[in-house]
C-alpha atoms as a PDB file:
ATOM      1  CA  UNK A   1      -8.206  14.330 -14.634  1.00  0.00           C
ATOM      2  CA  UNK A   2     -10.163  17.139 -13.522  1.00  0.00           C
ATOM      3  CA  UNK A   3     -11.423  16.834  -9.758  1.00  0.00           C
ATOM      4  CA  UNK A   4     -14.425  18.769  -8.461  1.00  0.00           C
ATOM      5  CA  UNK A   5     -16.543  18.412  -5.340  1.00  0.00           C
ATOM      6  CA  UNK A   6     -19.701  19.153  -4.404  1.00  0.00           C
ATOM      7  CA  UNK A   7     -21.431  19.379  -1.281  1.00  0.00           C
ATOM      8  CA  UNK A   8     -24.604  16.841  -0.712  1.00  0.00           C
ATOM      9  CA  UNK A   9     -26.856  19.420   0.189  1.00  0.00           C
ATOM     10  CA  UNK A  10     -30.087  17.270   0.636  1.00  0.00           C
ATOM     11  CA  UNK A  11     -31.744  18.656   4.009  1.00  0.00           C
ATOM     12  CA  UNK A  12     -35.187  17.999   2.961  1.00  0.00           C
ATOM     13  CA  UNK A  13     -34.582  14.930   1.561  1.00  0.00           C
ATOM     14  CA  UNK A  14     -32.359  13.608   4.431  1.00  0.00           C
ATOM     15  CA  UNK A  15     -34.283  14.952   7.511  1.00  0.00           C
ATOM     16  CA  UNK A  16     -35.844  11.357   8.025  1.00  0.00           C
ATOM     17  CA  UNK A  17     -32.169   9.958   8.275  1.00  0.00           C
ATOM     18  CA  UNK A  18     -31.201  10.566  11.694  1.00  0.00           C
ATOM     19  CA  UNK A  19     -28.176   9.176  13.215  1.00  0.00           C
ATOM     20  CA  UNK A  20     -28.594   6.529  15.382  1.00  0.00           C
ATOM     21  CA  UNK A  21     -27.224   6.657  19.196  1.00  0.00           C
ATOM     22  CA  UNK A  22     -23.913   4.823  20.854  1.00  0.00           C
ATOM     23  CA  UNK A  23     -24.196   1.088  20.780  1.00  0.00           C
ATOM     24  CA  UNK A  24     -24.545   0.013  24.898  1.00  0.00           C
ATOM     25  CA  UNK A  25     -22.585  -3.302  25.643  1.00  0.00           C
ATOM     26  CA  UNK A  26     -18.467  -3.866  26.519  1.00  0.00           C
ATOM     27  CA  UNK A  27     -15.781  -3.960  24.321  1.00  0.00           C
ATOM     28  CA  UNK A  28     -16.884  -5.552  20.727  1.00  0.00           C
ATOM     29  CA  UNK A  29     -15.191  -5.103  17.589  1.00  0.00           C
ATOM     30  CA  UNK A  30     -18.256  -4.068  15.379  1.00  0.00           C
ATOM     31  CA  UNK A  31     -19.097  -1.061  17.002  1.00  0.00           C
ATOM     32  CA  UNK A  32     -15.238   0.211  16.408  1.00  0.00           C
ATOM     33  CA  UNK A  33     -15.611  -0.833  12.818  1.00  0.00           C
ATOM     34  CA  UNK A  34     -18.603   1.067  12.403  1.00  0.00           C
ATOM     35  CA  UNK A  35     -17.952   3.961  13.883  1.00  0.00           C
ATOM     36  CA  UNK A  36     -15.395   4.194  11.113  1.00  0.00           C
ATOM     37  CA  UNK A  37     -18.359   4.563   8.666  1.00  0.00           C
ATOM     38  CA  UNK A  38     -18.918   7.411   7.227  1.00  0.00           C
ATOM     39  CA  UNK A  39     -23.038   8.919   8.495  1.00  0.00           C
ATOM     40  CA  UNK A  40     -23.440  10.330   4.973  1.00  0.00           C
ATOM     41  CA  UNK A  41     -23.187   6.780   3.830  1.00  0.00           C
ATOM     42  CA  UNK A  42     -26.439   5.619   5.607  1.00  0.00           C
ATOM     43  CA  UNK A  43     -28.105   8.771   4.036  1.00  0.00           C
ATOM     44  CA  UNK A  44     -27.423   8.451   0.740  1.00  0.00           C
ATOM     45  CA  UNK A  45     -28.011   4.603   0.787  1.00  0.00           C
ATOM     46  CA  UNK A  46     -32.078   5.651   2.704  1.00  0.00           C
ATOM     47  CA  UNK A  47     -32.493   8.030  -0.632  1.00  0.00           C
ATOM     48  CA  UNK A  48     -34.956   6.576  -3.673  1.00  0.00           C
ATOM     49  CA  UNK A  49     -33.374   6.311  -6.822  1.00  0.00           C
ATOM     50  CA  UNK A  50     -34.657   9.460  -8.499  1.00  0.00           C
ATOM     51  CA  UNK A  51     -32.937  11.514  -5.347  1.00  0.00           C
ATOM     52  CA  UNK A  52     -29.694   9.637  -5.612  1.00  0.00           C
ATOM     53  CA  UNK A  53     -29.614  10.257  -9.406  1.00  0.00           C
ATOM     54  CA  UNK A  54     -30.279  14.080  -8.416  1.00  0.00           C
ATOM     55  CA  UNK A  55     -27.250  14.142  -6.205  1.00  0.00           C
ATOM     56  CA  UNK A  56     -25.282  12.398  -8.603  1.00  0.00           C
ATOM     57  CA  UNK A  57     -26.165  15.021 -11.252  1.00  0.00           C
ATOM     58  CA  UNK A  58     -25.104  18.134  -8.738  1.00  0.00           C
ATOM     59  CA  UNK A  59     -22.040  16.635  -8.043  1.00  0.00           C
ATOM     60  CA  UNK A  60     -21.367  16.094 -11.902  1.00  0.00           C
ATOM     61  CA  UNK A  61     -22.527  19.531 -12.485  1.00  0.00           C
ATOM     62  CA  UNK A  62     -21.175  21.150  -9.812  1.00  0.00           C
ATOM     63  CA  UNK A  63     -17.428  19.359 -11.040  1.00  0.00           C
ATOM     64  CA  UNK A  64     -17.993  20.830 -14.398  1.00  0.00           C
ATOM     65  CA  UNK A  65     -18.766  18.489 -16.496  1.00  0.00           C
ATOM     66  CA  UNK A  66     -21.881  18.245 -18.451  1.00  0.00           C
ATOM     67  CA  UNK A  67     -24.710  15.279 -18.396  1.00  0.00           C
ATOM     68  CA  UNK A  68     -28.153  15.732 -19.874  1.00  0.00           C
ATOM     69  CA  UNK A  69     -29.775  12.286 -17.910  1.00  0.00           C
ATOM     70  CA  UNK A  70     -28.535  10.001 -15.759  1.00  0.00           C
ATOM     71  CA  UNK A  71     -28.800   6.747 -17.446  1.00  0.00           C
ATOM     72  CA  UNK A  72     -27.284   4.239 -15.049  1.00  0.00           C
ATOM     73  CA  UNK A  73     -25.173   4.389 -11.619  1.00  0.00           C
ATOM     74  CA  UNK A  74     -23.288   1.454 -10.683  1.00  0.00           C
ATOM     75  CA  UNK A  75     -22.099   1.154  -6.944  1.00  0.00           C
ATOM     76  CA  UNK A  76     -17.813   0.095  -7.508  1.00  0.00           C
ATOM     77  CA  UNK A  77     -16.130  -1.474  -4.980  1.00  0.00           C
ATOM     78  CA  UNK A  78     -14.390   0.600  -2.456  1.00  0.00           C
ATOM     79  CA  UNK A  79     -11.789   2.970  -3.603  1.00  0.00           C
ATOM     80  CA  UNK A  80      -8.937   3.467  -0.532  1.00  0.00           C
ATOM     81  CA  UNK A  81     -12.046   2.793   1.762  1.00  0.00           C
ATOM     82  CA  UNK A  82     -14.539   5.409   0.092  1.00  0.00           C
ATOM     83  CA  UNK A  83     -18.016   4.521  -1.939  1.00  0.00           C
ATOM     84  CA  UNK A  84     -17.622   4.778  -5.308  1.00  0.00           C
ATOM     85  CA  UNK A  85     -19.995   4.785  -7.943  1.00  0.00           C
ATOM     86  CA  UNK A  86     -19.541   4.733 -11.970  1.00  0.00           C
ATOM     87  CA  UNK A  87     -22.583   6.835 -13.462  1.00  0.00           C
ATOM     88  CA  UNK A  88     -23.398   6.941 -17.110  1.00  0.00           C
ATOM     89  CA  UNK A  89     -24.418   9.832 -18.691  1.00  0.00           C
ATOM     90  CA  UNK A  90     -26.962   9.578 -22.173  1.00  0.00           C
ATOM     91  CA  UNK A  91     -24.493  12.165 -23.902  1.00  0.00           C
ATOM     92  CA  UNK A  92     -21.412  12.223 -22.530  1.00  0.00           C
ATOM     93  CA  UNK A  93     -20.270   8.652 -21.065  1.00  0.00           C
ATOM     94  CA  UNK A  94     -18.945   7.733 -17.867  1.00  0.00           C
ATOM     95  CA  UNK A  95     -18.088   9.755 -14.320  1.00  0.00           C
ATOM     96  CA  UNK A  96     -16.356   7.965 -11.430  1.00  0.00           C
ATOM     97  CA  UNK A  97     -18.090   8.904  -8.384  1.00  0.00           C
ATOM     98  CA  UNK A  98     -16.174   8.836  -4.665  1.00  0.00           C
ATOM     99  CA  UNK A  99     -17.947   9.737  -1.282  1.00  0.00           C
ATOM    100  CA  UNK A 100     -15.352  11.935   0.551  1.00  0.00           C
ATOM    101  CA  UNK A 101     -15.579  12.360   4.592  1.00  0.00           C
ATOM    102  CA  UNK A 102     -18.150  14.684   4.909  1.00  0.00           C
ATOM    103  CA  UNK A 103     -20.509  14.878   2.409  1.00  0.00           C
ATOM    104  CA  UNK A 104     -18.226  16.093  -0.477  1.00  0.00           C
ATOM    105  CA  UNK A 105     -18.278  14.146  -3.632  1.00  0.00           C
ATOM    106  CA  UNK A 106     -15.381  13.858  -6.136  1.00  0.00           C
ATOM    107  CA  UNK A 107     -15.484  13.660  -9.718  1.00  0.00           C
ATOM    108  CA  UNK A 108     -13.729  12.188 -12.255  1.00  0.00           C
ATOM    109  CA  UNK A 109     -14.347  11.843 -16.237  1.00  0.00           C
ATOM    110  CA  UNK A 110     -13.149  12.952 -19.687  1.00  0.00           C
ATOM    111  CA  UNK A 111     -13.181  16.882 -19.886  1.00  0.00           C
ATOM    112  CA  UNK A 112     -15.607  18.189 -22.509  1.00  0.00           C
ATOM    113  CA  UNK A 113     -17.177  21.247 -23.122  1.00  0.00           C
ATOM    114  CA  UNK A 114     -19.877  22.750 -20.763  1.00  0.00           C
ATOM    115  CA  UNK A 115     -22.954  24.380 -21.783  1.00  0.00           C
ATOM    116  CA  UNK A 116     -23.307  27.225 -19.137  1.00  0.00           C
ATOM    117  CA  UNK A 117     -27.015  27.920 -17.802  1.00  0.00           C
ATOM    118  CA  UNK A 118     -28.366  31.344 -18.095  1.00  0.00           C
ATOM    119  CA  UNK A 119     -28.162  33.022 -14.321  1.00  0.00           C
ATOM    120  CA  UNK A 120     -31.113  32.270 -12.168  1.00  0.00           C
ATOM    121  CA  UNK A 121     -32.015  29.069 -14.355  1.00  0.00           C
ATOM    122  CA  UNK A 122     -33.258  26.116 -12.014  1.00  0.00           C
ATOM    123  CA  UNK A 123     -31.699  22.714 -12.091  1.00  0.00           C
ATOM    124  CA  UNK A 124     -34.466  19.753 -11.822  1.00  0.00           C
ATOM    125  CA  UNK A 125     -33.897  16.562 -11.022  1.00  0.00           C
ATOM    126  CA  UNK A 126     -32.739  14.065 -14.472  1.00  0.00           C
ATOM    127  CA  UNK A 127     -36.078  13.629 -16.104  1.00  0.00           C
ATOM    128  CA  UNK A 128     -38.079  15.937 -15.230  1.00  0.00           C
ATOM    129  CA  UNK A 129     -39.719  18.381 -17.432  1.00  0.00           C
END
């Protein structure tokens, strides 16, 4: 299993996701439970579904893997108390997706051959031309 992480670096798309402030009130339970939430949670869950896809496909890329279009991503239930998604790739199958603290994703697949970009080539978003 080959593990790589990449860094959701999203700024313009997440500058509209600001955190929200401390919860006033006594002693509750739910603000201790979510305070145990991971903020990069909320700001991947405020992006569309092209941007999401586009994050996905970094984090793929980034890992070393290859994927020409993201076909499908699946949210998976919680893996040792991190999102998880499974995304499908058109050419090369499946990736297992997990939200680290932080902003990292990690990657998991079957290894295959990458096709490296020339230097200075742009990456676009899955589907765009």
């Amino acid at each position: 299993m080959r593990t790589g992480l990449a860094l959701v670096a999203l700024g313009a798309m997440l500058a509209g996701c600001g955190g929200g402030g401390t919860p006033s009130g006594g002693n509750n339970a739910a603000p201790a439970a979510a305070a145990t939430v991971d903020p990069m949670e909320a700001k991947i869950d405020a992006l569309n579904d092209g941007q999401r896809k586009t994050a996905f496909f970094r984090a793929i890329y980034d890992a070393d893997y290859q994927c020409d279009e993201i076909t499908k991503v699946t949210e998976r239930p919680r893996d040792n108390g991190k999102r998880a998604w499974l995304v499908t790739c058109s050419d090369t199958g499946d990736y297992y997706v997990t939200l680290q603290p932080g902003g990292i994703f990690t990657v998991s697949g079957t290894p295959q051959t990458k096709t490296r970009m020339p230097k200075g080539t742009k990456i676009l978003p899955p589907g765009t031309k």
